[in-house]
C-alpha atoms as a PDB file:
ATOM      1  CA  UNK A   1      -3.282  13.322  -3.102  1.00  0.00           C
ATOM      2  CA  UNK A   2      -0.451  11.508  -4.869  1.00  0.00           C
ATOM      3  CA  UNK A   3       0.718  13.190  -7.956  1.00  0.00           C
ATOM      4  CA  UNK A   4       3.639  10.755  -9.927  1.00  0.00           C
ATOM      5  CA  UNK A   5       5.498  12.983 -12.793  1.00  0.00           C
ATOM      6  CA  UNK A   6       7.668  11.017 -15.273  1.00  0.00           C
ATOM      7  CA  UNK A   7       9.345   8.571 -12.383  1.00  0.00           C
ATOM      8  CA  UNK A   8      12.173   6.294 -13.585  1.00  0.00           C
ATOM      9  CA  UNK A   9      14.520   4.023 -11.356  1.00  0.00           C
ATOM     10  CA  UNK A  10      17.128   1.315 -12.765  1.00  0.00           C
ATOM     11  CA  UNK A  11      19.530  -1.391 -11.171  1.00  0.00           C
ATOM     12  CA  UNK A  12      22.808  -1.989 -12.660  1.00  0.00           C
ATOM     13  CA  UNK A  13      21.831  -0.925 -15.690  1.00  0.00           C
ATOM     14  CA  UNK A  14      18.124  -2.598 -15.675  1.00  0.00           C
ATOM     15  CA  UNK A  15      15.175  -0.144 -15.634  1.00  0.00           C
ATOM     16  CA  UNK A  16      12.547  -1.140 -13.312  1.00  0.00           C
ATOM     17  CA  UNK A  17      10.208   1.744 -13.950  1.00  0.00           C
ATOM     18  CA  UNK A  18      10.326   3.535 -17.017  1.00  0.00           C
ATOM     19  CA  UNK A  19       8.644   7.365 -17.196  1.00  0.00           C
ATOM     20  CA  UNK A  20       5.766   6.891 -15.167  1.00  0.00           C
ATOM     21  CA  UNK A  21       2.953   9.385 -14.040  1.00  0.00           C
ATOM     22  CA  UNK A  22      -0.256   8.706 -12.436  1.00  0.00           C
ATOM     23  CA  UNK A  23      -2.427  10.530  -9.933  1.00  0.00           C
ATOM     24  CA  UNK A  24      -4.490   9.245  -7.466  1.00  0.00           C
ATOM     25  CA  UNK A  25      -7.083  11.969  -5.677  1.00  0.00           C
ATOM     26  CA  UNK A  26      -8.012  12.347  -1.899  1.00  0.00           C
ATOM     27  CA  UNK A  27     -10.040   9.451  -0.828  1.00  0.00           C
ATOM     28  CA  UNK A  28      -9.455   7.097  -3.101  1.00  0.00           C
ATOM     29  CA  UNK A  29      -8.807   2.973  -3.027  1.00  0.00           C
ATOM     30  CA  UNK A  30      -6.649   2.755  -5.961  1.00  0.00           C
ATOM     31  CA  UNK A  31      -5.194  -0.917  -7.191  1.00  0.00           C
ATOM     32  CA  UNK A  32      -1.747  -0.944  -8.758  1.00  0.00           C
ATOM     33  CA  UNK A  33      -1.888  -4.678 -10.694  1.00  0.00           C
ATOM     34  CA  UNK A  34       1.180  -6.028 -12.344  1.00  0.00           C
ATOM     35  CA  UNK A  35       3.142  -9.471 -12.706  1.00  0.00           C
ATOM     36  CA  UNK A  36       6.390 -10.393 -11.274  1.00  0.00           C
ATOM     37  CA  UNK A  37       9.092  -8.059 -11.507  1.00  0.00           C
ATOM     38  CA  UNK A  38       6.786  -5.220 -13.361  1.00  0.00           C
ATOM     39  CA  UNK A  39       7.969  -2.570 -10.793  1.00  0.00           C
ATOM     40  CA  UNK A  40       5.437  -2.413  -8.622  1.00  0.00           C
ATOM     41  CA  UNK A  41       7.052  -2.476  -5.206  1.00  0.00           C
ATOM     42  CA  UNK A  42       9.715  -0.367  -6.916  1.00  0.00           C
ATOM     43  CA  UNK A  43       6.809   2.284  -7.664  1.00  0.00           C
ATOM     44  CA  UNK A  44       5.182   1.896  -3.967  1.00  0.00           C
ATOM     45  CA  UNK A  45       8.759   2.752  -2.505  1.00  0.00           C
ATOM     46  CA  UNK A  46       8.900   5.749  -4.667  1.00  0.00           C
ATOM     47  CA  UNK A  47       5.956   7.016  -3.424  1.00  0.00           C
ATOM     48  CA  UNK A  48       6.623   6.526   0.287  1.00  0.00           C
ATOM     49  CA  UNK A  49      10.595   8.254   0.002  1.00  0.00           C
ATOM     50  CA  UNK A  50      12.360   5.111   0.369  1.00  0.00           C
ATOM     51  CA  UNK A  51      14.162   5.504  -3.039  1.00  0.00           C
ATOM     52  CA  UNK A  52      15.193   8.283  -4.567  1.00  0.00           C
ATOM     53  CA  UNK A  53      13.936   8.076  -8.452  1.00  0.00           C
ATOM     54  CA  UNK A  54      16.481   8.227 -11.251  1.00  0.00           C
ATOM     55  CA  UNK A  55      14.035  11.314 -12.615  1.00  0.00           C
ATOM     56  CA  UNK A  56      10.874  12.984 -12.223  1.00  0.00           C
ATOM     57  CA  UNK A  57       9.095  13.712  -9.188  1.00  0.00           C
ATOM     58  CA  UNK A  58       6.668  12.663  -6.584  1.00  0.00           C
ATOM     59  CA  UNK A  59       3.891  15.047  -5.047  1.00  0.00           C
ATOM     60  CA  UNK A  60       2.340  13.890  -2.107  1.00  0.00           C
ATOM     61  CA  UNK A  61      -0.755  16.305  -1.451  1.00  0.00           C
ATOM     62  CA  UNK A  62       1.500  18.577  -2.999  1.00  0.00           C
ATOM     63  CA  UNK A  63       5.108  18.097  -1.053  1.00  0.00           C
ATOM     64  CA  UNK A  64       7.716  16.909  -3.036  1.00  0.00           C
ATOM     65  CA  UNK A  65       8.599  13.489  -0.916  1.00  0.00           C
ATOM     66  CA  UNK A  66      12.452  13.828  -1.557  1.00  0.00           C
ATOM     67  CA  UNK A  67      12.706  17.855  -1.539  1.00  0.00           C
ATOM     68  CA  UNK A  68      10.581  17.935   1.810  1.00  0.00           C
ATOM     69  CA  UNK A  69      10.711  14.321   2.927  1.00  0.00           C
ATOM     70  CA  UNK A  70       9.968  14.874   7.034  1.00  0.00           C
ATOM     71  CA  UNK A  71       7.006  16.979   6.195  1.00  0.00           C
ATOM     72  CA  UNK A  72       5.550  14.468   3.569  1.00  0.00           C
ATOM     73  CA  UNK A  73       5.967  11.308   5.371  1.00  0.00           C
ATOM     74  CA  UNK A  74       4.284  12.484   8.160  1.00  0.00           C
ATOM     75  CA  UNK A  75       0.528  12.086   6.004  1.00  0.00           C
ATOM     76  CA  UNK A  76       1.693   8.493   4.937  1.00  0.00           C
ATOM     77  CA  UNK A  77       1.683   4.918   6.443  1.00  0.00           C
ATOM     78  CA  UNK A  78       3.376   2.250   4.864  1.00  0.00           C
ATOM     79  CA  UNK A  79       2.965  -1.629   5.033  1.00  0.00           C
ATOM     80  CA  UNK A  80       5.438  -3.305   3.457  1.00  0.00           C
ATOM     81  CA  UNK A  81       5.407  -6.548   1.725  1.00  0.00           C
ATOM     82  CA  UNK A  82       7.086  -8.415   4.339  1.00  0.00           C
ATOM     83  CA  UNK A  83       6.787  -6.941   7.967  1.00  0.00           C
ATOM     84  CA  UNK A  84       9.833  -5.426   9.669  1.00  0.00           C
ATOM     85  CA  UNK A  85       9.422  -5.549  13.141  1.00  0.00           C
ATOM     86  CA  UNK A  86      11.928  -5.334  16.119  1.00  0.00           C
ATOM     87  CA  UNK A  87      12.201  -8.857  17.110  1.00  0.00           C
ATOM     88  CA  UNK A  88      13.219  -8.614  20.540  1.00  0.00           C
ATOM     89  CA  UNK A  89      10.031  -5.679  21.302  1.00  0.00           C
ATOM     90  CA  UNK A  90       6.662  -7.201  22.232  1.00  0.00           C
ATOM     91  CA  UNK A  91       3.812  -5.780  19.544  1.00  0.00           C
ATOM     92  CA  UNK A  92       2.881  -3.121  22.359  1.00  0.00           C
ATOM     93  CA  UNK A  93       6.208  -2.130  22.831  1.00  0.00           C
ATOM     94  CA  UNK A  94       6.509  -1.311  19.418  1.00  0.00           C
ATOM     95  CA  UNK A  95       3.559   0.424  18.826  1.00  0.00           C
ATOM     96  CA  UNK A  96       4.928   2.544  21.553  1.00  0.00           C
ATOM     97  CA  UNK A  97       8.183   3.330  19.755  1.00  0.00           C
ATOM     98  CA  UNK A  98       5.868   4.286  16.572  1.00  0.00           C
ATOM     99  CA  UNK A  99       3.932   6.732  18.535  1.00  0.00           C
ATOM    100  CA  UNK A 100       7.219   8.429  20.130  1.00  0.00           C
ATOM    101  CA  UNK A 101       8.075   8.592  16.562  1.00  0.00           C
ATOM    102  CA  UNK A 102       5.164  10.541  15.563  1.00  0.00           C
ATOM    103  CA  UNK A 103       5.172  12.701  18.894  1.00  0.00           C
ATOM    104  CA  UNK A 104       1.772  10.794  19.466  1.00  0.00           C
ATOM    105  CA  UNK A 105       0.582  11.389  23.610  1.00  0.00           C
ATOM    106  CA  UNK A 106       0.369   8.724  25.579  1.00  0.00           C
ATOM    107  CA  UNK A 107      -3.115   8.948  25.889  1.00  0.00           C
ATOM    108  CA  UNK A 108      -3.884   9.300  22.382  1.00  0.00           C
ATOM    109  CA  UNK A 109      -1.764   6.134  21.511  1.00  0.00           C
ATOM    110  CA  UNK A 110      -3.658   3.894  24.393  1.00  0.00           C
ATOM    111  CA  UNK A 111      -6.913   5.243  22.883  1.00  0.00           C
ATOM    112  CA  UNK A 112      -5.515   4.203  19.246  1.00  0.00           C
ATOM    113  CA  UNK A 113      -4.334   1.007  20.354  1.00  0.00           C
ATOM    114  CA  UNK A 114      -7.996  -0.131  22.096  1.00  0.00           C
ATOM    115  CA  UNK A 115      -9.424   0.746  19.123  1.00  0.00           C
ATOM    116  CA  UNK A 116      -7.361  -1.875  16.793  1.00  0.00           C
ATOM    117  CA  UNK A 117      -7.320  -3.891  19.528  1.00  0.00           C
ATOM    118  CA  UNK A 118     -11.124  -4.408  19.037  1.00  0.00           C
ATOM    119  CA  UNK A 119     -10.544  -4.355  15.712  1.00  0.00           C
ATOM    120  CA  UNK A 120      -7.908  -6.831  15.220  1.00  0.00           C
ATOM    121  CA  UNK A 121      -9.003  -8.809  18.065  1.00  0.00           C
ATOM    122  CA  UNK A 122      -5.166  -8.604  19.725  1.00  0.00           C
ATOM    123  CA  UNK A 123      -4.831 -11.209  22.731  1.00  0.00           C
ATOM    124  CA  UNK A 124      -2.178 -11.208  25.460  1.00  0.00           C
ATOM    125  CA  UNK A 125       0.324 -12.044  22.916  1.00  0.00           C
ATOM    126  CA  UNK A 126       0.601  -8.432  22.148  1.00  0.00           C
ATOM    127  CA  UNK A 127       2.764  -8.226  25.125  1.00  0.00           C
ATOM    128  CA  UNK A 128       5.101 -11.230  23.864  1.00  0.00           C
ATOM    129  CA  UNK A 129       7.989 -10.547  22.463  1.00  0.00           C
ATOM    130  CA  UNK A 130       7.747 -10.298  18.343  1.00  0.00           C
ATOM    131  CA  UNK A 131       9.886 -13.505  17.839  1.00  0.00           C
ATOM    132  CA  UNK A 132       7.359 -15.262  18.889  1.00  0.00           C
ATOM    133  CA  UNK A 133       4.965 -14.018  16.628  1.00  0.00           C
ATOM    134  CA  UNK A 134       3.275 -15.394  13.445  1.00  0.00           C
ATOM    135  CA  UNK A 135       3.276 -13.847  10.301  1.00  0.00           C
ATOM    136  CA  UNK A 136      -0.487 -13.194  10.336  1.00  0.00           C
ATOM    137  CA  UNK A 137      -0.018 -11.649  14.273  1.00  0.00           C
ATOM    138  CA  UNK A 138       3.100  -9.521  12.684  1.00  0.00           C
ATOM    139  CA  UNK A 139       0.969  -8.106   9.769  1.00  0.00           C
ATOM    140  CA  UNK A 140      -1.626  -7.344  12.635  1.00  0.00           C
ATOM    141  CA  UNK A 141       0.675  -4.986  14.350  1.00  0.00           C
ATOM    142  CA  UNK A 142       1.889  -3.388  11.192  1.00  0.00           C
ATOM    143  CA  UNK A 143      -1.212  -2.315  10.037  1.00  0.00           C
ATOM    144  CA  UNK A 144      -1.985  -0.958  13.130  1.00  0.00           C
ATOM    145  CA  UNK A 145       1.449   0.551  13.209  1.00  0.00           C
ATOM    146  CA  UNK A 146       0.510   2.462   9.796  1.00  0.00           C
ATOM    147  CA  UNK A 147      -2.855   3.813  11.623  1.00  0.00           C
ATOM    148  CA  UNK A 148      -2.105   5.269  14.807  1.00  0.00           C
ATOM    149  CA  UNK A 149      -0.742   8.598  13.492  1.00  0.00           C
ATOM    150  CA  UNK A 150      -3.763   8.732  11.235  1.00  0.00           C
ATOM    151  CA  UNK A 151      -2.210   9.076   8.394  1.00  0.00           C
ATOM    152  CA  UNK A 152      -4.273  10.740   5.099  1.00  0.00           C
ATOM    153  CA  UNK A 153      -2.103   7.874   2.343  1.00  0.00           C
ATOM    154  CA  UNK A 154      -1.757   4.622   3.086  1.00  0.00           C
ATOM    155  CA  UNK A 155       0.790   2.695   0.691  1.00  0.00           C
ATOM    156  CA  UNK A 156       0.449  -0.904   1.060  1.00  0.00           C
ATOM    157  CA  UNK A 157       2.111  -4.069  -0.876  1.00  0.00           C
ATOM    158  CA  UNK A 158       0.238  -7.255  -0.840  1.00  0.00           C
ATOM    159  CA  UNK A 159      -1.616  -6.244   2.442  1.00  0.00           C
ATOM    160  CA  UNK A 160      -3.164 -10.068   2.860  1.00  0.00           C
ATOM    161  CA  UNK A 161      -0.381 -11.898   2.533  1.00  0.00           C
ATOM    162  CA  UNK A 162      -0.983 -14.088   5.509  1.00  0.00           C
ATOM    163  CA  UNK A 163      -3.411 -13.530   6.678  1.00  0.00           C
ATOM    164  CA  UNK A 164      -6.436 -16.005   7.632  1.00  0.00           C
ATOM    165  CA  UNK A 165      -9.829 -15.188   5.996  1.00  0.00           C
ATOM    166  CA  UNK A 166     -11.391 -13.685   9.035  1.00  0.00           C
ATOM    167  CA  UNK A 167      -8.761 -10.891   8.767  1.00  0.00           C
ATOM    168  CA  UNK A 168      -8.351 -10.504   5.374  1.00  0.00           C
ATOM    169  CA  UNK A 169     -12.465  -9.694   5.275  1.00  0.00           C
ATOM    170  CA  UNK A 170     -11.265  -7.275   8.098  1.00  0.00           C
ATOM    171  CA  UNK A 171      -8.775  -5.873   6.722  1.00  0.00           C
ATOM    172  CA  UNK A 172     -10.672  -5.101   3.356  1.00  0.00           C
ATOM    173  CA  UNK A 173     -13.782  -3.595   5.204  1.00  0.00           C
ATOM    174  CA  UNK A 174     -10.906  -1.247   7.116  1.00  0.00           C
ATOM    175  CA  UNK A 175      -9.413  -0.146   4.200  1.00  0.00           C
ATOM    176  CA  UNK A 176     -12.885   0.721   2.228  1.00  0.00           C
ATOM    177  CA  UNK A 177     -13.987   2.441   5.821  1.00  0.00           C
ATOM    178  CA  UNK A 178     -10.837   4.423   5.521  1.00  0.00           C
ATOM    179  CA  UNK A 179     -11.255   5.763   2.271  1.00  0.00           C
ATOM    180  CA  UNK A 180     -14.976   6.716   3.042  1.00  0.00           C
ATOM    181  CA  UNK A 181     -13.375   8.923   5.770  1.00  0.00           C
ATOM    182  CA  UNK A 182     -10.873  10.786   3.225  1.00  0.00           C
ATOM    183  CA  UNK A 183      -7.835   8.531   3.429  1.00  0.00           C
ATOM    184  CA  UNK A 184      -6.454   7.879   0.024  1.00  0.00           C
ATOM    185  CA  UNK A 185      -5.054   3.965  -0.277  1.00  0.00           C
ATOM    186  CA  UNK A 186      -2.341   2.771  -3.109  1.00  0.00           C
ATOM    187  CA  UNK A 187      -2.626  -0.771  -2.750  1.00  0.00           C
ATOM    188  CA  UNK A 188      -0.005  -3.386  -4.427  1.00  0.00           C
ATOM    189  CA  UNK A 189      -1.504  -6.782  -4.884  1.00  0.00           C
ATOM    190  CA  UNK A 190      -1.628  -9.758  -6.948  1.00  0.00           C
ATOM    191  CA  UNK A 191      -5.126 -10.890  -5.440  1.00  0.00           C
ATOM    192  CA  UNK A 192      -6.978  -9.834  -8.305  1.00  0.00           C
ATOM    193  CA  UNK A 193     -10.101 -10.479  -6.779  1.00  0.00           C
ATOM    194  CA  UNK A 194      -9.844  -8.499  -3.977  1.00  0.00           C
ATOM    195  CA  UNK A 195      -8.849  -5.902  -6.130  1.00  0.00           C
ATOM    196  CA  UNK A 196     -11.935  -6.363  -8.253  1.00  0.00           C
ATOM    197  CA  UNK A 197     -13.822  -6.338  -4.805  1.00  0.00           C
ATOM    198  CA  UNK A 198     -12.497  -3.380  -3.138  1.00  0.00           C
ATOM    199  CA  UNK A 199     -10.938  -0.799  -5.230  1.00  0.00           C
ATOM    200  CA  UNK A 200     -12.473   2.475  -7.351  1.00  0.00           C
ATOM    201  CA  UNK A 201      -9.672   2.647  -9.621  1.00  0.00           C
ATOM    202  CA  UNK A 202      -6.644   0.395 -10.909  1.00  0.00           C
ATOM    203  CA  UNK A 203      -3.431   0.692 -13.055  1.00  0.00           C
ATOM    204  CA  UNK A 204      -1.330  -1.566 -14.345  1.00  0.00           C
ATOM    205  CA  UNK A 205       2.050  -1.604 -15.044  1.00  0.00           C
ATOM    206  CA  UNK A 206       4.249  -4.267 -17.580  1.00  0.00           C
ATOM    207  CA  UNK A 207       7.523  -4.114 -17.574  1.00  0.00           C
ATOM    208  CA  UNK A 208       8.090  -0.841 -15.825  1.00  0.00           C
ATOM    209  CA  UNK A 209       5.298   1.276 -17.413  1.00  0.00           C
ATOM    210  CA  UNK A 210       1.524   1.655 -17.025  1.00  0.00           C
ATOM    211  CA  UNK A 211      -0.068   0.167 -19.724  1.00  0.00           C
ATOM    212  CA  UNK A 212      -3.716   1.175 -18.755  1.00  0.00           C
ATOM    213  CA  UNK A 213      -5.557   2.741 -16.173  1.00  0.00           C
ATOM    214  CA  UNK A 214      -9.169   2.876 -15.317  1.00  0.00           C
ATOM    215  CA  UNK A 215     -12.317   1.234 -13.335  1.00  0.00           C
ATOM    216  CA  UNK A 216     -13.144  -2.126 -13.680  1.00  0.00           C
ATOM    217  CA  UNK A 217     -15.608  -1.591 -16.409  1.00  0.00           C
ATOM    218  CA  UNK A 218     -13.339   0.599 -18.386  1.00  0.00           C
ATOM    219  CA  UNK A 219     -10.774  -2.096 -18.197  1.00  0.00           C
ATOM    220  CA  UNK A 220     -12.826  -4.341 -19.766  1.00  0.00           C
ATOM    221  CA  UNK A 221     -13.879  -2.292 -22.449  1.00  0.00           C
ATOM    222  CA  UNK A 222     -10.294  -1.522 -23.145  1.00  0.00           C
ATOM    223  CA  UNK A 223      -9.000  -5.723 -23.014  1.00  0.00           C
ATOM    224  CA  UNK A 224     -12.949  -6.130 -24.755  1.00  0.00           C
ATOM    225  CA  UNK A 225     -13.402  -8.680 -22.305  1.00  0.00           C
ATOM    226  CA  UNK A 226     -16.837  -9.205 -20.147  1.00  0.00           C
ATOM    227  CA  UNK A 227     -14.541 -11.795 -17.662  1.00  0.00           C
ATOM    228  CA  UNK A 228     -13.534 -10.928 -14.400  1.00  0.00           C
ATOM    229  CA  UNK A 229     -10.318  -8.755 -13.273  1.00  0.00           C
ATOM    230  CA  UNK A 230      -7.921 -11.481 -13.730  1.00  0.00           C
ATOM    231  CA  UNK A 231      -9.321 -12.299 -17.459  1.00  0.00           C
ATOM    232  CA  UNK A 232      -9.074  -8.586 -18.187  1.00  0.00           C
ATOM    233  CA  UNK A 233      -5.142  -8.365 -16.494  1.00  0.00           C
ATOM    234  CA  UNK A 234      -3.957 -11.246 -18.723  1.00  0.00           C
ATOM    235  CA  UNK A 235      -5.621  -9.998 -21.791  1.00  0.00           C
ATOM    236  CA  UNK A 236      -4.090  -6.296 -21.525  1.00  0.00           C
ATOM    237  CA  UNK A 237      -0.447  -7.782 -20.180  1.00  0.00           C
ATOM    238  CA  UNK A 238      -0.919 -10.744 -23.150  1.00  0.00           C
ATOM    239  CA  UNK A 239      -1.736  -8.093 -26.041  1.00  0.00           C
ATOM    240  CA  UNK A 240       1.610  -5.529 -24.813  1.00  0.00           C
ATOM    241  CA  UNK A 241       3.913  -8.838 -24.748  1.00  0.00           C
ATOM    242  CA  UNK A 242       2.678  -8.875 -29.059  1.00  0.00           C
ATOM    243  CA  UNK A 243       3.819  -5.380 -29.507  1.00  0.00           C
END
């Protein structure tokens, strides 16, 4: 599903990701770990065409995202790590823009929306305007944002970030559902154990470049650890700060 070749992107002279490839197949949850300012969001906005890399190339099922963005974007949903919303929109209203953007019916998008609606448990405050919203009922209506097209990638940076602990178990049992059904997930987070919890496969990446890639258990044999995900993630990150 997402094929990265060789990727690089720098600011002002500062590289934030240095030559890096990964692949990620069709159906997979897929963790991308790193600490502050390791180029993880940098990555994630790569992938979903919102910068342009300095070199190489990114394949989504395929499609080269900048040489054919339109036709790539339209298999990806994207949650950000802070929610952009239209302020002065109510949640439904917005929805509503995101289906006209994705030629969705009106029939289909009402059907979408009672399904999230269920799932997310959205009261009349859907209707309010987004001002009014908190962060937790704004990441609501972005993730359901990302759905209704039904995309077959979702990219998605620090997807709990508040959230209360109802929806975060929510929002990790939609995200393994999703993947069961074929949709491939490239998750950004620094909740390490929800990372450990929910995802097949994880990379991380130290100052700009992947430093190693694997399952859980193949992480550990690499850091020779028999802790948990975040004992493994300092080990790996402490041992490439010696080199």
């Amino acid at each position: 599903m997402i094929k990265i070749e060789n990727i690089s992107k720098s600011y002002d002279g500062t590289t934030a990701v240095k030559d890096l490839s990964l692949e990620i197949p069709a159906g997979q949850l897929f963790g991308f770990l790193g600490p502050n300012g390791a180029g993880k969001t940098t990555t994630l906005k790569m992938v979903a065409g919102l910068l342009r890399p300095d070199g190489g190339r990114v394949l989504i099922n395929g499609t080269d995202i900048q040489q054919e963005p339109e036709r790539a974007k339209q298999i990806i949903g994207y949650i950000p790590d802070a929610p952009y919303l239209y302020e002065k929109l109510s949640g439904y209203e917005f929805l509503q823009f995101i289906g006209m953007l994705y030629n969705i019916s009106a029939s289909e998008l009402k059907q979408e929306f009672e399904q999230y609606r269920a799932i997310f448990g959205f009261g009349s405050w859907i209707h309010d305007r987004i001002e009014t919203y908190s962060h937790g009922m704004r990441q609501k209506v972005v993730f359901t944002a990302a759905f209704i097209h039904k995309p077959q990638l979702l990219i998605v940076d620090e997807p709990m970030v508040g959230l209360d602990p109802g929806s975060i178990r929510i929002v990790k049992e939609l995200l393994i559902e999703k993947c069961q059904t074929g949709m491939t997930v490239f998750m950004s987070t620094h909740t390490l154990g929800i990372a450990q919890e929910i995802c097949q496969r994880v990379g991380i990446i130290h100052k700009g470049e992947v430093i190693s890639i694997g399952t859980f258990e193949a992480l550990r044999s690499v850091a020779d650890s028999a802790g948990d995900l975040e004992d493994v993630f300092l080990t790996l990150i402490s041992e490439q700060d010696k080199l």
